[in-house]
C-alpha atoms as a PDB file:
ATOM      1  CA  UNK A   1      91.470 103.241  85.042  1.00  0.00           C
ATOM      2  CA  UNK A   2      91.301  99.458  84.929  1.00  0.00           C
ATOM      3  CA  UNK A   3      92.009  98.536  80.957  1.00  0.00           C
ATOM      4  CA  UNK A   4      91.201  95.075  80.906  1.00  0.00           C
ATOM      5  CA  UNK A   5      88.155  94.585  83.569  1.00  0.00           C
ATOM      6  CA  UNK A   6      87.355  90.750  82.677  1.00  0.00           C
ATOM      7  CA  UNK A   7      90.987  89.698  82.688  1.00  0.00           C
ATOM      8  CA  UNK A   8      91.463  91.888  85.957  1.00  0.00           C
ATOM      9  CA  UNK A   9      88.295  89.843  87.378  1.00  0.00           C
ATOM     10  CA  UNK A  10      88.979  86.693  86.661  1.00  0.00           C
ATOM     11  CA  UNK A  11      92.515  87.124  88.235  1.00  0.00           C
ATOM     12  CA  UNK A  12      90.698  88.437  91.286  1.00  0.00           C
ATOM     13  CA  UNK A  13      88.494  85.310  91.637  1.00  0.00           C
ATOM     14  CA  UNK A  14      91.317  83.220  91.625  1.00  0.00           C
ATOM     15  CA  UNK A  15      93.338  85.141  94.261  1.00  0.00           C
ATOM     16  CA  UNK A  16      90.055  85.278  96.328  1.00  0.00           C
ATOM     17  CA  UNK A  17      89.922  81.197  95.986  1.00  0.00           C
ATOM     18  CA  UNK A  18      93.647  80.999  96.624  1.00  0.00           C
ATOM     19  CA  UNK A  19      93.174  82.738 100.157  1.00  0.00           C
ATOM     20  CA  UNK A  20      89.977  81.139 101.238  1.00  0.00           C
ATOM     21  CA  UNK A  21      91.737  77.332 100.631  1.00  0.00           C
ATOM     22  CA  UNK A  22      92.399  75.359 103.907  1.00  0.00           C
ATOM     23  CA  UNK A  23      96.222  75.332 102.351  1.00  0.00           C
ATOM     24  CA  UNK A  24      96.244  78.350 100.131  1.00  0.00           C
ATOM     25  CA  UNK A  25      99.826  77.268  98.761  1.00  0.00           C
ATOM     26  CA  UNK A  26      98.345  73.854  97.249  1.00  0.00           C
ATOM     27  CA  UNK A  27      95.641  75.941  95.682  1.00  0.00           C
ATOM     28  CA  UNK A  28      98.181  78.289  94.688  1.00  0.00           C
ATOM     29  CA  UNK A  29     100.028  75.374  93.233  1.00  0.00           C
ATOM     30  CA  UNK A  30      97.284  74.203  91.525  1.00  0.00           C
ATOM     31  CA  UNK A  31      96.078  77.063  90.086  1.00  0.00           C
ATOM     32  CA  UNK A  32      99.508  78.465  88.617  1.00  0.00           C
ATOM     33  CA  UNK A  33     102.139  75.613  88.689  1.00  0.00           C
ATOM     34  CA  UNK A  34     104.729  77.790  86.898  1.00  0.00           C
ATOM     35  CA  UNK A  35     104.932  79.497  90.417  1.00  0.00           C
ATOM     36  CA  UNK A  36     107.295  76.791  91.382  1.00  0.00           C
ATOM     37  CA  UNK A  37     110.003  77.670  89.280  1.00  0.00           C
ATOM     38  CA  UNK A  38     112.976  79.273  91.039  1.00  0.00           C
ATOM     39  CA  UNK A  39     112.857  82.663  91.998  1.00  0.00           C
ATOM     40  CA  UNK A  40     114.717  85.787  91.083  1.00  0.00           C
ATOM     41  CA  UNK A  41     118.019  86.044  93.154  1.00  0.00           C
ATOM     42  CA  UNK A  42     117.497  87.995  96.012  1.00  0.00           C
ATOM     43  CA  UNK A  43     113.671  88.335  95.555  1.00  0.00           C
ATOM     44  CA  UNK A  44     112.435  86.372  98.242  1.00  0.00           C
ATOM     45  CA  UNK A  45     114.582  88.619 100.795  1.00  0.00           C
ATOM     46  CA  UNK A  46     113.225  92.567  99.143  1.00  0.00           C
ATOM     47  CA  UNK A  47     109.690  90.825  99.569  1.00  0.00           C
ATOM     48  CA  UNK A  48     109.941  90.482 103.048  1.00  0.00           C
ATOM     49  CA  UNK A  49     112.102  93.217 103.500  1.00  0.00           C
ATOM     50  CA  UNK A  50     109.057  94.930 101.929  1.00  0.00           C
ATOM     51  CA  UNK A  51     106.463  93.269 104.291  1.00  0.00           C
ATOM     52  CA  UNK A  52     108.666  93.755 107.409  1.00  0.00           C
ATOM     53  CA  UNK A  53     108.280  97.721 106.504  1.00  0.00           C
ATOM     54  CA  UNK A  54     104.247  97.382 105.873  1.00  0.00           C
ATOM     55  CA  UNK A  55     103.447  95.770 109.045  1.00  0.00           C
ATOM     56  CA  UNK A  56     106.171  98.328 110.893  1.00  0.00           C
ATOM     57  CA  UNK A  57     104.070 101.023 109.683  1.00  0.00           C
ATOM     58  CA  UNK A  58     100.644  99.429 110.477  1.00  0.00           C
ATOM     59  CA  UNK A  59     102.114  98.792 114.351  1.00  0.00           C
ATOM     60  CA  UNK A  60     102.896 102.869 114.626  1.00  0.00           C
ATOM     61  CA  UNK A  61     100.119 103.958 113.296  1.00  0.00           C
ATOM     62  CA  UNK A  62      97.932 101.373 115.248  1.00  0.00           C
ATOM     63  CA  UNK A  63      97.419 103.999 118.563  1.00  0.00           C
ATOM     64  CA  UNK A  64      96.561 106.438 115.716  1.00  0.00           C
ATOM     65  CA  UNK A  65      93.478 104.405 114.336  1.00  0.00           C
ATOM     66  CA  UNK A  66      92.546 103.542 117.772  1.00  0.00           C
ATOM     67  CA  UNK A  67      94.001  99.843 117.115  1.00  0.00           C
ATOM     68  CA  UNK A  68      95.512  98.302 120.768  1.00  0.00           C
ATOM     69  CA  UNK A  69      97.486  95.734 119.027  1.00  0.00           C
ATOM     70  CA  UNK A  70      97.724  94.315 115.506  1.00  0.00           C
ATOM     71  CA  UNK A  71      96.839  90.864 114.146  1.00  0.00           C
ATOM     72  CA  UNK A  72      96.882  88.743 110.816  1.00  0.00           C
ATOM     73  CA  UNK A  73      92.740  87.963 110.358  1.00  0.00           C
ATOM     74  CA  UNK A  74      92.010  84.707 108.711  1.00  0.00           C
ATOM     75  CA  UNK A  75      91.202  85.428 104.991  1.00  0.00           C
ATOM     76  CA  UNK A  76      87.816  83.750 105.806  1.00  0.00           C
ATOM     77  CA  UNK A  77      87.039  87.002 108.770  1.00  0.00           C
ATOM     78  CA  UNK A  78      88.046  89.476 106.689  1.00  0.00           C
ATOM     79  CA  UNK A  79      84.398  91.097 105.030  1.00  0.00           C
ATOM     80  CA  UNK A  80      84.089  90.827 101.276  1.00  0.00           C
ATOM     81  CA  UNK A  81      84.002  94.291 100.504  1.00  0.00           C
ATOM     82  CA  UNK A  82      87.673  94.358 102.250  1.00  0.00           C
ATOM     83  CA  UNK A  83      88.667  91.380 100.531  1.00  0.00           C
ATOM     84  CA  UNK A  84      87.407  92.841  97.136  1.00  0.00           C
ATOM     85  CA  UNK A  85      89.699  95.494  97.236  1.00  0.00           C
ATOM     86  CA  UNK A  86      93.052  93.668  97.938  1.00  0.00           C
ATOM     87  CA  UNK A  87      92.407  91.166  95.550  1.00  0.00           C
ATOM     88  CA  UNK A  88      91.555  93.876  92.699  1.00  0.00           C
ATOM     89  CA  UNK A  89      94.716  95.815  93.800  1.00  0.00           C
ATOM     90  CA  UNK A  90      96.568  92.407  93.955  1.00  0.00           C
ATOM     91  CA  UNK A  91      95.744  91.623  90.300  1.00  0.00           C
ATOM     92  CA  UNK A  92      96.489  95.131  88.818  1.00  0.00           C
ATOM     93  CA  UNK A  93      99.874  94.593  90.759  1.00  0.00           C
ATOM     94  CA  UNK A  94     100.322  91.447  89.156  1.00  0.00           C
ATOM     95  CA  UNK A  95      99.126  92.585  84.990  1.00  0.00           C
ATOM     96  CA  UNK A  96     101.203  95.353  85.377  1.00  0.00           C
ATOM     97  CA  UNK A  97      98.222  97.530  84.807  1.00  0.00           C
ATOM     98  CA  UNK A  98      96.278 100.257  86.849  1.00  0.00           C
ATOM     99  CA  UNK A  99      97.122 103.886  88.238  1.00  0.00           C
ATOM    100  CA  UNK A 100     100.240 103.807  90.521  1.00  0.00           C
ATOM    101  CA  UNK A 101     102.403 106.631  91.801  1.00  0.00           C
ATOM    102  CA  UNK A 102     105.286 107.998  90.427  1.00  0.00           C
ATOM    103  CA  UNK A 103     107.651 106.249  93.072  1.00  0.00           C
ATOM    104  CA  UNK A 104     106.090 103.004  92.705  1.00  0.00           C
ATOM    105  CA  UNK A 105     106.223 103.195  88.656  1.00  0.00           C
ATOM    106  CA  UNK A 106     109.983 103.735  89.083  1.00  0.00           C
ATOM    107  CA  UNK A 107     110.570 101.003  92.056  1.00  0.00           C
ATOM    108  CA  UNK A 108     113.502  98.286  91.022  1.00  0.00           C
ATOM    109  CA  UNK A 109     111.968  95.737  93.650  1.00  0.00           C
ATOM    110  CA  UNK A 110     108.877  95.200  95.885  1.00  0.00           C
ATOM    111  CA  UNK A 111     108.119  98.079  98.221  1.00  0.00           C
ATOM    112  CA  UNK A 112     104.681  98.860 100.673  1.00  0.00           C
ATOM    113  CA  UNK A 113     102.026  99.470  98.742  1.00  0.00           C
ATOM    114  CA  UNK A 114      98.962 101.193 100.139  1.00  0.00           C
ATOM    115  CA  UNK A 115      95.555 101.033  98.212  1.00  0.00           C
ATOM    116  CA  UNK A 116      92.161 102.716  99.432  1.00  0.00           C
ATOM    117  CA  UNK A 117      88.947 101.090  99.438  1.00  0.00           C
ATOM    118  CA  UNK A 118      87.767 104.300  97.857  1.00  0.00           C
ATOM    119  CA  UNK A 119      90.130 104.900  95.347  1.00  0.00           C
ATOM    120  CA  UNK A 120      90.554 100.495  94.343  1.00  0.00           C
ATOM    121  CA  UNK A 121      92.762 101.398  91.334  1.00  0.00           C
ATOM    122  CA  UNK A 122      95.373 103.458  92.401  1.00  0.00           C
ATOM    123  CA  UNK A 123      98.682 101.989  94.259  1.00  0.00           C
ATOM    124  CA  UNK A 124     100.896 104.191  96.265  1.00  0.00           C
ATOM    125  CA  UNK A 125     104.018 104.250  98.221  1.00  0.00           C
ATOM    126  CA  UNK A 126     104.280 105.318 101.438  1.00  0.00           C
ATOM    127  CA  UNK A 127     105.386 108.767 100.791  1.00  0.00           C
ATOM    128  CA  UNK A 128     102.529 108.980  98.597  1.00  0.00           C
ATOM    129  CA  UNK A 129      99.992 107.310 100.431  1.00  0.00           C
ATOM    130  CA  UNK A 130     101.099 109.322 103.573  1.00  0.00           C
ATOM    131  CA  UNK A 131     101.152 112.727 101.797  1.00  0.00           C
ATOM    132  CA  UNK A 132      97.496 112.690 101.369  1.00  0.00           C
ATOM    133  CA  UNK A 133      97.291 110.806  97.697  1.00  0.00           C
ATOM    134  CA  UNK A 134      93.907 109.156  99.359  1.00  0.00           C
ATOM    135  CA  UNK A 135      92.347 112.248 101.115  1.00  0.00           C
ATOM    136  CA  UNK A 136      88.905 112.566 100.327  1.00  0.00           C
ATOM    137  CA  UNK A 137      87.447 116.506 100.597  1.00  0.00           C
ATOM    138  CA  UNK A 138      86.946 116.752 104.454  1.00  0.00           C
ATOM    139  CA  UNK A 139      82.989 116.852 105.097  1.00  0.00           C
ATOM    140  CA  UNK A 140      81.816 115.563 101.730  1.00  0.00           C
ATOM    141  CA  UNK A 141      79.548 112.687 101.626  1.00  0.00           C
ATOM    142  CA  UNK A 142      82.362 110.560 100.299  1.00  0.00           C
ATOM    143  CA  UNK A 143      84.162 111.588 103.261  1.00  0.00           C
ATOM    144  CA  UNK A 144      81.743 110.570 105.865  1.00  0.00           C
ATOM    145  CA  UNK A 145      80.614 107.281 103.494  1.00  0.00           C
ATOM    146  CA  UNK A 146      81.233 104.244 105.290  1.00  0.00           C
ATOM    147  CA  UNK A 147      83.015 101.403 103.043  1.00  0.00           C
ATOM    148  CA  UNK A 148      81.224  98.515 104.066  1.00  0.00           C
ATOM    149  CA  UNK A 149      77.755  99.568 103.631  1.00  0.00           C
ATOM    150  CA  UNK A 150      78.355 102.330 101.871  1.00  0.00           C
ATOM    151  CA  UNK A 151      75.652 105.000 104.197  1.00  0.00           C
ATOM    152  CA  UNK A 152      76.953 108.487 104.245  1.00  0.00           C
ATOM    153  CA  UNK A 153      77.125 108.594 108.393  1.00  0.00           C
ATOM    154  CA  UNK A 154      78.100 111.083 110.852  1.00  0.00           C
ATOM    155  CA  UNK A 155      81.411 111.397 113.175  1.00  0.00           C
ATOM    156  CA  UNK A 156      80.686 106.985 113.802  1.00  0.00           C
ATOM    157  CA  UNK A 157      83.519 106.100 110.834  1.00  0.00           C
ATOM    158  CA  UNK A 158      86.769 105.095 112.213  1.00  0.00           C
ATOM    159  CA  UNK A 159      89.870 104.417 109.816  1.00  0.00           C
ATOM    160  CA  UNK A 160      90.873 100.818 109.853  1.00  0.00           C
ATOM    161  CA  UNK A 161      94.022  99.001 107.653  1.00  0.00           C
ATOM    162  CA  UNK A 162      94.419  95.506 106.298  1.00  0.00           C
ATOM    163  CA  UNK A 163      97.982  94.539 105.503  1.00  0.00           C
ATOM    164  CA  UNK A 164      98.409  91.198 103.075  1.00  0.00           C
ATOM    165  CA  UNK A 165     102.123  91.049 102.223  1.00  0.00           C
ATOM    166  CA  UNK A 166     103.466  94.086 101.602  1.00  0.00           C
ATOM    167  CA  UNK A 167      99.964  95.623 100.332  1.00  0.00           C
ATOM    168  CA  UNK A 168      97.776  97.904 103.034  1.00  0.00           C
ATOM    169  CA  UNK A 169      94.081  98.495 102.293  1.00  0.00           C
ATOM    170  CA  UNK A 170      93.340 101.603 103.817  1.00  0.00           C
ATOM    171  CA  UNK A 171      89.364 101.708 104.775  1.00  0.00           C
ATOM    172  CA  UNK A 172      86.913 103.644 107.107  1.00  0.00           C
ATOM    173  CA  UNK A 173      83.736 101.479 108.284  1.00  0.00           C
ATOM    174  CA  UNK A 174      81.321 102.577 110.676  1.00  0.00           C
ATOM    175  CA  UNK A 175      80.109 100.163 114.289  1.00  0.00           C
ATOM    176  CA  UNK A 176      77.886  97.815 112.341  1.00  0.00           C
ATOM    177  CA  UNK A 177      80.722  97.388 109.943  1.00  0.00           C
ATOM    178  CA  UNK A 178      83.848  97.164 111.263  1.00  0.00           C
ATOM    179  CA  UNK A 179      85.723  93.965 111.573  1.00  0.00           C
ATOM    180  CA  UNK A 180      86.873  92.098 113.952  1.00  0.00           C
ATOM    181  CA  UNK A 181      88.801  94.035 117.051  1.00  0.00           C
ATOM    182  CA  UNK A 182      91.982  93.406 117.459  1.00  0.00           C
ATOM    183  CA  UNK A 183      93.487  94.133 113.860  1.00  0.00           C
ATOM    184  CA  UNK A 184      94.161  97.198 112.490  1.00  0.00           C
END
């Protein structure tokens, strides 16, 4: 459960804003100067370590979601209701705050995080995320219930993932829905 929803929002916004910029790192440097400051030894390398492993994972499982290859959108082509949900997961990541797994409560350094559209404030690792953490009852309408427009449909949803970093949004959108071919 999200404890502090108007802190969490606002956070969100400014993520949101940070993205959409022509040169998200002046915005970023606007917004938060005391990003500057020099990083944690060693930091910079487990983050990409981290996002090297994400975007391994979204390449194999690409021929599983029906994917042919995998691209980086523009933050501008990616639909709001997508963008919602990594910016929400984003700024629970950042407070410290939200419903994580047990491996990613006990992580010393960044790792792939997976969040679901459907389930916005809970984080897992991939061991989680893969064991069926996000598995929705098979059949039920929130099963077959299509994340951009949110109709309960039948057999048209196909799953779909959004990496940003080292953070995957899972989601399932149905023909009128889905984004843009060509990424996961």
């Amino acid at each position: 459960m999200i404890t502090d929803l108007p802190l969490v929002a606002r956070l969100a916004l400014a993520l949101d804003a940070v993205l959409s910029a022509p040169d998200p790192a002046a915005a970023l440097d606007q917004l938060w100067p005391a990003h500057r400051r020099p990083p944690t030894p060693g930091l910079a390398d487990q983050v990409a370590a981290a996002e090297r492993e994400a975007h391994a994972v979204l390449v194999a499982e690409g021929p599983h979601i029906g994917s042919a290859g995998v691209k980086a959108p523009a933050w501008a082509d990616v639909p709001p209701w997508l963008r919602s949900t990594y910016v929400l997961a984003a700024a629970q990541l950042m407070l410290g705050i939200g419903e994580r797994c047990r491996h990613a409560l006990t992580s010393t350094g960044p790792q792939p995080m997976w969040v679901a559209v459907w389930r916005p404030e809970l984080l897992a690792c991939r061991r989680c995320a893969s064991s069926g953490v996000f598995r929705l009852p098979p059949g039920s309408d929130a099963d077959r219930r299509c994340d951009g427009c949110g109709r309960v449909r039948e057999g048209d949803l196909a799953p779909g993932r959004l990496q940003c970093g080292f953070m995957t949004v899972l989601y399932r959108s149905c023909a009128d829905c889905r984004p843009s071919k060509g990424w996961a």
